[in-house]
N, C-alpha and C. Protein backbone atom coordinates (compact mmCIF):
# COMPACT_ATOMS: atom_id res chain seq x y z
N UNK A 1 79.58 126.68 89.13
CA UNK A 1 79.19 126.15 87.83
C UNK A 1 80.45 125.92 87.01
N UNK A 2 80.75 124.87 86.15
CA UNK A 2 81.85 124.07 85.67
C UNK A 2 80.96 124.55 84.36
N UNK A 3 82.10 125.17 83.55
CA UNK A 3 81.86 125.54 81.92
C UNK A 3 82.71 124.68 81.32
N UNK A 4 81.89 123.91 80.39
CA UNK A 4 82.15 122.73 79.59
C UNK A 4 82.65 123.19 78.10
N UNK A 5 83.53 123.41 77.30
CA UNK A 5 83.36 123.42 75.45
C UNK A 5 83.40 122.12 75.25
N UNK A 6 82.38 121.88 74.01
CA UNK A 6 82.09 121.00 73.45
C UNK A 6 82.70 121.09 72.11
N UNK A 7 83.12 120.05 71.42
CA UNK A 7 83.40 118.99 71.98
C UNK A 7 84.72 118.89 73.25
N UNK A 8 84.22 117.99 73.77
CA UNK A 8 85.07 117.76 75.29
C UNK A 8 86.29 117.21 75.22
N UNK A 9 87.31 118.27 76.37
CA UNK A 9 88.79 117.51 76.29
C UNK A 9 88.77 116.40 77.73
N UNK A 10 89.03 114.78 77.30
CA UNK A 10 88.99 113.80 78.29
C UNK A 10 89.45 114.13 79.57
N UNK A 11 90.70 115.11 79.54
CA UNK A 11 90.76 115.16 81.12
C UNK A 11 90.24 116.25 81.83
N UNK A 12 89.34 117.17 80.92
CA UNK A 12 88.47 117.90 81.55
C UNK A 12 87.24 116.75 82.30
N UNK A 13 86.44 116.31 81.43
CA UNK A 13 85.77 115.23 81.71
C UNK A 13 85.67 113.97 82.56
N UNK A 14 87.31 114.00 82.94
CA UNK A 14 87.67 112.98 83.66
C UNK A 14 87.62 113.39 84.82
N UNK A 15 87.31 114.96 85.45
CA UNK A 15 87.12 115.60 86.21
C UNK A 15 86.25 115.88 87.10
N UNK A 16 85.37 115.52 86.14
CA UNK A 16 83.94 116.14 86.78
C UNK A 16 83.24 114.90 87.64
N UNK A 17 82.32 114.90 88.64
CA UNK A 17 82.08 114.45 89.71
C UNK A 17 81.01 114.51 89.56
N UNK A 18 79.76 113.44 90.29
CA UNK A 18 78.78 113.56 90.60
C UNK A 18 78.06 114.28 91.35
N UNK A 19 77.26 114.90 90.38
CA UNK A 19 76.32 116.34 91.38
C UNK A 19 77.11 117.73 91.23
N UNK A 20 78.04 117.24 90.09
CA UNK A 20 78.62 118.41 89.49
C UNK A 20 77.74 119.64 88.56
N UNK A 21 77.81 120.40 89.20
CA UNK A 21 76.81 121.82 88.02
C UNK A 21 77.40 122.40 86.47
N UNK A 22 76.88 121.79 85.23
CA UNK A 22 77.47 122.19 84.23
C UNK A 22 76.79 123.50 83.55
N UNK A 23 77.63 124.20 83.12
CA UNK A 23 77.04 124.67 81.55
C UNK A 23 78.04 124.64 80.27
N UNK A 24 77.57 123.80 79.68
CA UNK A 24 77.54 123.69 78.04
C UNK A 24 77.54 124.50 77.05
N UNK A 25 78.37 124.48 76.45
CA UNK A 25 78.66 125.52 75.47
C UNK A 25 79.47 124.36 73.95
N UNK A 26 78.99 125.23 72.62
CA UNK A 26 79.65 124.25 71.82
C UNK A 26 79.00 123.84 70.82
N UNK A 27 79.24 122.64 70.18
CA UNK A 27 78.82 121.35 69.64
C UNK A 27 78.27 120.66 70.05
N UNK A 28 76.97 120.31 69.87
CA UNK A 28 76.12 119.10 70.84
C UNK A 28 75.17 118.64 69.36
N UNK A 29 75.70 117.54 69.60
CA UNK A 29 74.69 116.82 68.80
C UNK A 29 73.58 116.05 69.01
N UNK A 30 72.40 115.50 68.33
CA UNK A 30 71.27 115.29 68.97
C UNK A 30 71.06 113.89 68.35
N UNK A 31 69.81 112.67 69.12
CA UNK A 31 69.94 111.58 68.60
C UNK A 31 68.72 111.00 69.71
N UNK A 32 68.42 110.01 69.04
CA UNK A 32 67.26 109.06 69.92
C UNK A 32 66.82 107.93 69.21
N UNK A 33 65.49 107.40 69.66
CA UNK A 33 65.24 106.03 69.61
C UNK A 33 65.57 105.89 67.81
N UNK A 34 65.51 106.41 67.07
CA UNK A 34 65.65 106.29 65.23
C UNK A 34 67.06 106.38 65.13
N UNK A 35 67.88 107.20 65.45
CA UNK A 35 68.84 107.50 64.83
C UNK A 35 70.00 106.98 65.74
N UNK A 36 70.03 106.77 66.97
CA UNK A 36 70.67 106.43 67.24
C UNK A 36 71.65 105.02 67.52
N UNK A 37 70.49 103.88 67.17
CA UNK A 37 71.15 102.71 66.76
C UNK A 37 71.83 102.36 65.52
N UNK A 38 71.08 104.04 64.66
CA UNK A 38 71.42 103.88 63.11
C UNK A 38 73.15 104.20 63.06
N UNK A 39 73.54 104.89 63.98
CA UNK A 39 74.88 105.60 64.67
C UNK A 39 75.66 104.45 64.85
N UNK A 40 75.46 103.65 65.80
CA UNK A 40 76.05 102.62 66.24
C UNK A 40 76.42 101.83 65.20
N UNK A 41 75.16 101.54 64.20
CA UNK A 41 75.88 100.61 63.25
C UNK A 41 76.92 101.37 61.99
N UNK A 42 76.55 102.48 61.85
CA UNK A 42 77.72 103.37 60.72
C UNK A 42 78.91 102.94 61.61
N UNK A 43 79.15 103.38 62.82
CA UNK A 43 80.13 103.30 63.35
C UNK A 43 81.14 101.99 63.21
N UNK A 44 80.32 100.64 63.78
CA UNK A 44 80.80 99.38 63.50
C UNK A 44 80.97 98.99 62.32
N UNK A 45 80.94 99.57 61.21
CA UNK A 45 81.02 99.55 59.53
C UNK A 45 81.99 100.68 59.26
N UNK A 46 82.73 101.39 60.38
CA UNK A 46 83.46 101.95 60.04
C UNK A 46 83.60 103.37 59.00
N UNK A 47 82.01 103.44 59.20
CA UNK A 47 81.37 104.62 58.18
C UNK A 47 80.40 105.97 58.80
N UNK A 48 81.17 106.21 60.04
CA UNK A 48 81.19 107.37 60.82
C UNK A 48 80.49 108.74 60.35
N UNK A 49 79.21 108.99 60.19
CA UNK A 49 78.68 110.45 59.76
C UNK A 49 78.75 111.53 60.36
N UNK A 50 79.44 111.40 61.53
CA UNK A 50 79.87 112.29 62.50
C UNK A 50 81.22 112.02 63.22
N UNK A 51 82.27 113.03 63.10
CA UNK A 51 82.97 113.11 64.15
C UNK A 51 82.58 112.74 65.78
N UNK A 52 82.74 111.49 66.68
CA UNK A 52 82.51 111.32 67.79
C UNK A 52 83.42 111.62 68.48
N UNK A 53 84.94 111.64 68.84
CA UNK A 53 85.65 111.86 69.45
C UNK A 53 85.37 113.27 70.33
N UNK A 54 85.72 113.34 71.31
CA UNK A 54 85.11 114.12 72.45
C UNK A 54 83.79 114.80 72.74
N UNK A 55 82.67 114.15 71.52
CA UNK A 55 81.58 114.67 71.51
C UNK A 55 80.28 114.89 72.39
N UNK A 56 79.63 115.51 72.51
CA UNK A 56 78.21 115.16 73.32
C UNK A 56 77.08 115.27 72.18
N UNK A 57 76.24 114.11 73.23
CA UNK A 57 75.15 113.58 72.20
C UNK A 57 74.08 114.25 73.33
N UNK A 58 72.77 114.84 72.50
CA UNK A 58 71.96 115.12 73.86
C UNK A 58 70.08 113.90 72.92
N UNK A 59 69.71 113.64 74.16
CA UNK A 59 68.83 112.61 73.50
C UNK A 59 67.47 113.21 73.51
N UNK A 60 67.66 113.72 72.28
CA UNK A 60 65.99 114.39 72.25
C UNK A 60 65.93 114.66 70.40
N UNK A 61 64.69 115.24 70.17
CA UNK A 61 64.62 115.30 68.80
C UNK A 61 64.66 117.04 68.30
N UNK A 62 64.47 117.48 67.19
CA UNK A 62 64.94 119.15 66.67
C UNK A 62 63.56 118.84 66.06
N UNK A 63 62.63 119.95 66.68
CA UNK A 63 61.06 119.85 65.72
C UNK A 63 61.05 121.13 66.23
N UNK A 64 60.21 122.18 65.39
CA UNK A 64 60.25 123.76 65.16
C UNK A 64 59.71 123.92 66.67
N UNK A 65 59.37 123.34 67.29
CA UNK A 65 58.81 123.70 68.36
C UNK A 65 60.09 124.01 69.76
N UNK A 66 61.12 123.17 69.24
CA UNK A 66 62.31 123.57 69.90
C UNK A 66 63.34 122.01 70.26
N UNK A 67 64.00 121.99 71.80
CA UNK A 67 64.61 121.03 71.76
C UNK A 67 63.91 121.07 73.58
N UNK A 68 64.06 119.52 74.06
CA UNK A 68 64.23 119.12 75.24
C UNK A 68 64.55 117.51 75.26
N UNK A 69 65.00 117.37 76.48
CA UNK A 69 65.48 116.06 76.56
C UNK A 69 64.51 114.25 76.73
N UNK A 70 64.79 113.92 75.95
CA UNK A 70 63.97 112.79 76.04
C UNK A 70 64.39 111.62 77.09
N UNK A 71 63.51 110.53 78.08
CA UNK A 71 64.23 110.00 78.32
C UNK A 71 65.31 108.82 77.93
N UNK A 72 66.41 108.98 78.63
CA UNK A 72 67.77 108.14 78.30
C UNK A 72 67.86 106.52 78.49
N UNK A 73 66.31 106.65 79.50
CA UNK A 73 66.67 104.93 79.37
C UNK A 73 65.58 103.95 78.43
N UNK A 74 65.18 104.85 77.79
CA UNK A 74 64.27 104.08 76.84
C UNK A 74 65.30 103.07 75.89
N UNK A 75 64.80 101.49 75.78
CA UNK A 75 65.78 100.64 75.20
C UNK A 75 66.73 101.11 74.22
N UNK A 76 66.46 101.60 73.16
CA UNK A 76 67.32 101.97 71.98
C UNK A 76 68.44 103.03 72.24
N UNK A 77 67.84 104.00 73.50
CA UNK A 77 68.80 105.03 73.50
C UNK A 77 70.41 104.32 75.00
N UNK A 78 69.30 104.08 75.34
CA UNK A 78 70.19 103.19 76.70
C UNK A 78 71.22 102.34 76.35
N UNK A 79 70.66 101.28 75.08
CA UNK A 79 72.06 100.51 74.52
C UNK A 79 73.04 100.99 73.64
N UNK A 80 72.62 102.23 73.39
CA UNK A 80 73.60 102.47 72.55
C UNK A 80 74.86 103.59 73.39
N UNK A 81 74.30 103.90 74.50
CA UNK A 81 75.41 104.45 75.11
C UNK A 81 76.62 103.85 75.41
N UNK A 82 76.41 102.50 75.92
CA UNK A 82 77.87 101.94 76.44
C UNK A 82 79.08 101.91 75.11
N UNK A 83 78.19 101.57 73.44
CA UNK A 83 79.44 101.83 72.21
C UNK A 83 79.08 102.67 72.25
N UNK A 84 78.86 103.86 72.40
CA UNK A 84 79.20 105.67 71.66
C UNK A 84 79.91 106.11 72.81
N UNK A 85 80.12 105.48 74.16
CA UNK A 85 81.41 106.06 74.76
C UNK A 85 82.39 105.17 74.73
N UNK A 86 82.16 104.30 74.21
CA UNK A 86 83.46 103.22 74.19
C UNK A 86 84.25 103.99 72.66
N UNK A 87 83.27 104.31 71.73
CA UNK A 87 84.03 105.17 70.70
C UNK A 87 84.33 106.34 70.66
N UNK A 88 84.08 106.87 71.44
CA UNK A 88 84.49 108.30 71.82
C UNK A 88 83.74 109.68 72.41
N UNK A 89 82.44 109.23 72.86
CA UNK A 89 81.37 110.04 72.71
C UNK A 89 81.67 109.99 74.18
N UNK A 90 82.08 111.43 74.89
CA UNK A 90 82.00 111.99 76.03
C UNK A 90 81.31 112.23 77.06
N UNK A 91 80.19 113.04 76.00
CA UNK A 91 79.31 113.55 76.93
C UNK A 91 78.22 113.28 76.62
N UNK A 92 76.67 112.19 77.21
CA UNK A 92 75.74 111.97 77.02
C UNK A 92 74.77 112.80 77.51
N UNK A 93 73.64 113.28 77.23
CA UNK A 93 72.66 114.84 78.26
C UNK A 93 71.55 113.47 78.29
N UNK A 94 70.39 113.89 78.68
CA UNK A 94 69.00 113.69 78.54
C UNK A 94 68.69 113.73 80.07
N UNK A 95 67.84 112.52 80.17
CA UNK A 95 66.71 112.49 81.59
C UNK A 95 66.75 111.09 82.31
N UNK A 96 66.09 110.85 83.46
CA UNK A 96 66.12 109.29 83.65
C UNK A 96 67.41 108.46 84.30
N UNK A 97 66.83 107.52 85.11
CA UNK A 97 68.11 106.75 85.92
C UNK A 97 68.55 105.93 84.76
N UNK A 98 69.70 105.79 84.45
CA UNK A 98 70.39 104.51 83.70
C UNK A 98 70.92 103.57 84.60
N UNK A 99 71.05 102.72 83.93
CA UNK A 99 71.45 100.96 84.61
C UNK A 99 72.47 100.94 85.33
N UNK A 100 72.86 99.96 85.98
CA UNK A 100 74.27 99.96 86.53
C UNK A 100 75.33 99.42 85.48
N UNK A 101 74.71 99.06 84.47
CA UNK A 101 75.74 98.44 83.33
C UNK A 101 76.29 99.41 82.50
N UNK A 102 75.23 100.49 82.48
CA UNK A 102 75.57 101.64 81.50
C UNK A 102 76.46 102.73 82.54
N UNK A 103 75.88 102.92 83.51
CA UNK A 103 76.83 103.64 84.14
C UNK A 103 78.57 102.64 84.73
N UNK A 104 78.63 101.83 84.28
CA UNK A 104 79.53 101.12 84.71
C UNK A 104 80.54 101.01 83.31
N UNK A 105 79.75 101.17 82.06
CA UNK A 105 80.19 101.42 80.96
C UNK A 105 80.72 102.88 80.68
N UNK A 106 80.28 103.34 80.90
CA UNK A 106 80.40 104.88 80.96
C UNK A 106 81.70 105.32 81.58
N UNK A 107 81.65 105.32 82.99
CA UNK A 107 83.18 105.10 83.99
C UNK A 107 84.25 104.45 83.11
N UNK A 108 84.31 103.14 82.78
CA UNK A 108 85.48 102.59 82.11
C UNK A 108 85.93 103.50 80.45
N UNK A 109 84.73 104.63 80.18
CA UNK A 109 85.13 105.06 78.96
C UNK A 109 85.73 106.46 78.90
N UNK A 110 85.43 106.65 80.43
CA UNK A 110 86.03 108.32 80.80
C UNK A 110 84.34 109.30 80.42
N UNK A 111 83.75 108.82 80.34
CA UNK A 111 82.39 109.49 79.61
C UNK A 111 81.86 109.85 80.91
N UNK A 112 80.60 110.72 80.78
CA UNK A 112 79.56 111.02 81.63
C UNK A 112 78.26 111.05 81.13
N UNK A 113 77.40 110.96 82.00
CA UNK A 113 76.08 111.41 81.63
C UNK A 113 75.46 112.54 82.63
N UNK A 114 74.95 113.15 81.60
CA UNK A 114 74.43 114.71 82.34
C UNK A 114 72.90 114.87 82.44
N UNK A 115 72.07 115.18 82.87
CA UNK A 115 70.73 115.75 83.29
C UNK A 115 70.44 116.98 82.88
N UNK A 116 69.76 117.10 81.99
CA UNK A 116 69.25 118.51 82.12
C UNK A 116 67.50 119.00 82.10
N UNK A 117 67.25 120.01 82.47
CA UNK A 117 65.95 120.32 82.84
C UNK A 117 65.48 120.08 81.48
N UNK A 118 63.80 119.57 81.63
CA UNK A 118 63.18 119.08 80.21
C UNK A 118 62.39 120.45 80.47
N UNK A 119 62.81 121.61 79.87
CA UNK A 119 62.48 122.81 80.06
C UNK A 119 62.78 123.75 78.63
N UNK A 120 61.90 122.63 77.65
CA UNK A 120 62.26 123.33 76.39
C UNK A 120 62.17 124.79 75.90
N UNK A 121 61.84 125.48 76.22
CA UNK A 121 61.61 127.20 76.28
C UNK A 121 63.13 127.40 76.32
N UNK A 122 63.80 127.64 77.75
CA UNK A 122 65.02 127.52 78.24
C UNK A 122 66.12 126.83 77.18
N UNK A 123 66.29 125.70 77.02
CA UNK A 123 66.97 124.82 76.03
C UNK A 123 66.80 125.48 74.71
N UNK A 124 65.87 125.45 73.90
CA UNK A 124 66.05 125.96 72.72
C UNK A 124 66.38 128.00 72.72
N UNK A 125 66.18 128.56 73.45
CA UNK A 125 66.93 129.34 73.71
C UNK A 125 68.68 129.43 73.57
N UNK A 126 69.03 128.68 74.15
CA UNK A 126 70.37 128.12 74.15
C UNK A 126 71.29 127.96 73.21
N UNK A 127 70.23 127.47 71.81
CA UNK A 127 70.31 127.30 70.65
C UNK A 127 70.71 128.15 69.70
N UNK A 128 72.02 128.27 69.21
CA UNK A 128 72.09 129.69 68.28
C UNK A 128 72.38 129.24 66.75
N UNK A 129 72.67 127.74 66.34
CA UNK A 129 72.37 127.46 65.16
C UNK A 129 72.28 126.11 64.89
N UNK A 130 71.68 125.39 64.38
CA UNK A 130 71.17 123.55 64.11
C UNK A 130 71.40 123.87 62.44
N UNK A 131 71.89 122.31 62.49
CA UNK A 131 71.80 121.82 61.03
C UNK A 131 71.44 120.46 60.63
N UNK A 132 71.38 119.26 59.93
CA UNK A 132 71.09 118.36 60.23
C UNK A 132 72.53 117.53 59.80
N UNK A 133 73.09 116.87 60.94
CA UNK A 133 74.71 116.00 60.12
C UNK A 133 74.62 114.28 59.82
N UNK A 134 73.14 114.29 59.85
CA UNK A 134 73.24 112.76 59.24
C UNK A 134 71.75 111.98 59.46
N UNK A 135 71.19 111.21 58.88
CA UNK A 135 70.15 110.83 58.94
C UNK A 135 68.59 111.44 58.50
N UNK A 136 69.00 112.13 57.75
CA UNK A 136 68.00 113.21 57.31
C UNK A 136 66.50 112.54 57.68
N UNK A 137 66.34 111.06 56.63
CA UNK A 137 65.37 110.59 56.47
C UNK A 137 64.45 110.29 57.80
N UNK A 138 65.10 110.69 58.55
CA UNK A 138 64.60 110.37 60.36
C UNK A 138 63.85 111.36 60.33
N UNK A 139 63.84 112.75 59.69
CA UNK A 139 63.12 114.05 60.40
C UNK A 139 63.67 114.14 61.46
N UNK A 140 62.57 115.07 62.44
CA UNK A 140 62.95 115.37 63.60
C UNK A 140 63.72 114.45 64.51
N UNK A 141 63.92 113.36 64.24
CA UNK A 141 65.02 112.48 64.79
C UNK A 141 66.07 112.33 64.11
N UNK A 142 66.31 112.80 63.21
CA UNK A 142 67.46 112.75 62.66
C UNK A 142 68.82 113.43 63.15
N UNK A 143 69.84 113.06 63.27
CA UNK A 143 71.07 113.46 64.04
C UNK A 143 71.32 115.10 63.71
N UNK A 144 71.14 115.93 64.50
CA UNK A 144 71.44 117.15 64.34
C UNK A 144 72.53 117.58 65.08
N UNK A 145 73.31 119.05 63.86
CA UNK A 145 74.44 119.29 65.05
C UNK A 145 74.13 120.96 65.55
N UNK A 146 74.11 120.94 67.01
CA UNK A 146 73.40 122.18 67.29
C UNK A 146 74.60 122.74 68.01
N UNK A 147 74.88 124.51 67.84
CA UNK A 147 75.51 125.25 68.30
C UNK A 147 74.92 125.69 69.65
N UNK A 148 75.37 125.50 70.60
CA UNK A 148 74.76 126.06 71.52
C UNK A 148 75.67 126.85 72.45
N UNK A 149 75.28 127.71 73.72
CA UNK A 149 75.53 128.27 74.34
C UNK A 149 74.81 128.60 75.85
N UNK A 150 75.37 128.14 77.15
CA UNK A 150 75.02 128.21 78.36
C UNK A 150 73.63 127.04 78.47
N UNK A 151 73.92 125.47 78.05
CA UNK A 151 72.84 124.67 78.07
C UNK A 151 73.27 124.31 79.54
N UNK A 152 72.46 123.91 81.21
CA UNK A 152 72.62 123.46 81.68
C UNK A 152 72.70 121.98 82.26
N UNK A 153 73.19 121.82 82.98
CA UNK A 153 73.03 120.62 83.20
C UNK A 153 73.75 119.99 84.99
N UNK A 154 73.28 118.48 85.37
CA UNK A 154 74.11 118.14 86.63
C UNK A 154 75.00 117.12 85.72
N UNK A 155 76.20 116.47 86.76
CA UNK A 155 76.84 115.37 86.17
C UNK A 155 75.68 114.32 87.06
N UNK A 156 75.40 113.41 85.95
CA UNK A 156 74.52 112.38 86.66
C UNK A 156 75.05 110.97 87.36
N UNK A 157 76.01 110.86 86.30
CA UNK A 157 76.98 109.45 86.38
C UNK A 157 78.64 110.31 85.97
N UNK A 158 79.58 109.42 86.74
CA UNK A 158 80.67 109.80 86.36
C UNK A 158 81.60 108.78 87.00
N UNK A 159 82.70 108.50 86.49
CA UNK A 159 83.15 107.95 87.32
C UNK A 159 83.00 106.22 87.65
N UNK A 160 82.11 105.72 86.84
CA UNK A 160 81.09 104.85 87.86
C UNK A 160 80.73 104.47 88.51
N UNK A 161 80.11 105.97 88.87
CA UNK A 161 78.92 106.59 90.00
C UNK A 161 77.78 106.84 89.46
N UNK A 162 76.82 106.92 90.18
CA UNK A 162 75.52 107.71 89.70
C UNK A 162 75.07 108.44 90.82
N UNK A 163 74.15 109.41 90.78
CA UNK A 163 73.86 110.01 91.41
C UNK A 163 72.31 109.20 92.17
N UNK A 164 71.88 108.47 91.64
CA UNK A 164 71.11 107.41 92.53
C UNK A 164 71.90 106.33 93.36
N UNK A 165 72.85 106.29 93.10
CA UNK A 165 74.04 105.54 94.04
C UNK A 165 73.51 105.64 95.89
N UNK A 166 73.78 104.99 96.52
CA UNK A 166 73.68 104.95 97.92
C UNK A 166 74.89 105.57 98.32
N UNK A 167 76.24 105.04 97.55
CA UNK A 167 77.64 105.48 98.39
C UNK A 167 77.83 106.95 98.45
């Protein structure tokens, strides 16, 4: 098992391999179909509500009931990966095969995308403090930054590879 701090140093990241076993520890911030295109455009306006640089984003929402991962290739969350690692965003979590464009985006940004069990019990466990760092008006979709500790995960894409890859 490969222990990750979040936020991530690139040539740790640049490391890791497909079908690699993580645990997560850190800064992880949260985001999906609402908030996360809302991200993309602060960003291209140059009006950043979050530190992205070596960050991980995990794609799911913060509702009292806990956290788990939503899937990653639903349209809104899928396009916005190739700019949030082209700007600095490291480490992507959630569920689901992504494209060959996104994983091909991903590789050229030094980024990964990770898998983790949609095993919210487990996951919000993990959890030792949330706050909300932007988007309030989203609610439970709103960009949260969560402290966590021992979140698991595989490397899904790396490299540009995926782990649905044939090679």
């Amino acid at each position: 098992m490969i222990e990750i701090t979040l936020p991530a140093d690139p040539a740790e990241i640049g490391k890791l391999e497909v079908g690699d076993r993580v645990l997560l520890r850190g800064t992880i911030f949260t985001g999906r179909d609402a908030a996360l295109p809302k991200l993309v455009g602060a960003l291209k306006n140059g009006e950043s509500p979050i530190d992205v640089q070596g960050a991980a984003i995990m794609h799911t929402a913060v509702s009292p009931a806990g956290i788990a991962p939503t899937s990653s290739n639903k349209e809104d969350i899928e396009e916005s990966i190739p700019y949030l690692a082209s700007a600095g965003v490291l480490v992507h979590i959630g569920k689901g095969k992504l494209g060959d464009d996104t994983i091909r985006a991903l590789g050229e940004a030094g980024a990964v995308f990770i898998v983790t069990p949609p095993v919210a019990a487990l996951l919000t466990s993990r959890v030792k403090s949330r706050r909300v760092a932007a988007f309030e008006e989203e609610g439970m979709e709103a960009i949260f930054e969560l402290r966590v500790e021992g979140i698991p995960g595989i490397v899904a894409a790396a490299s540009g590879r995926s782990i649905y890859s044939d090679e």
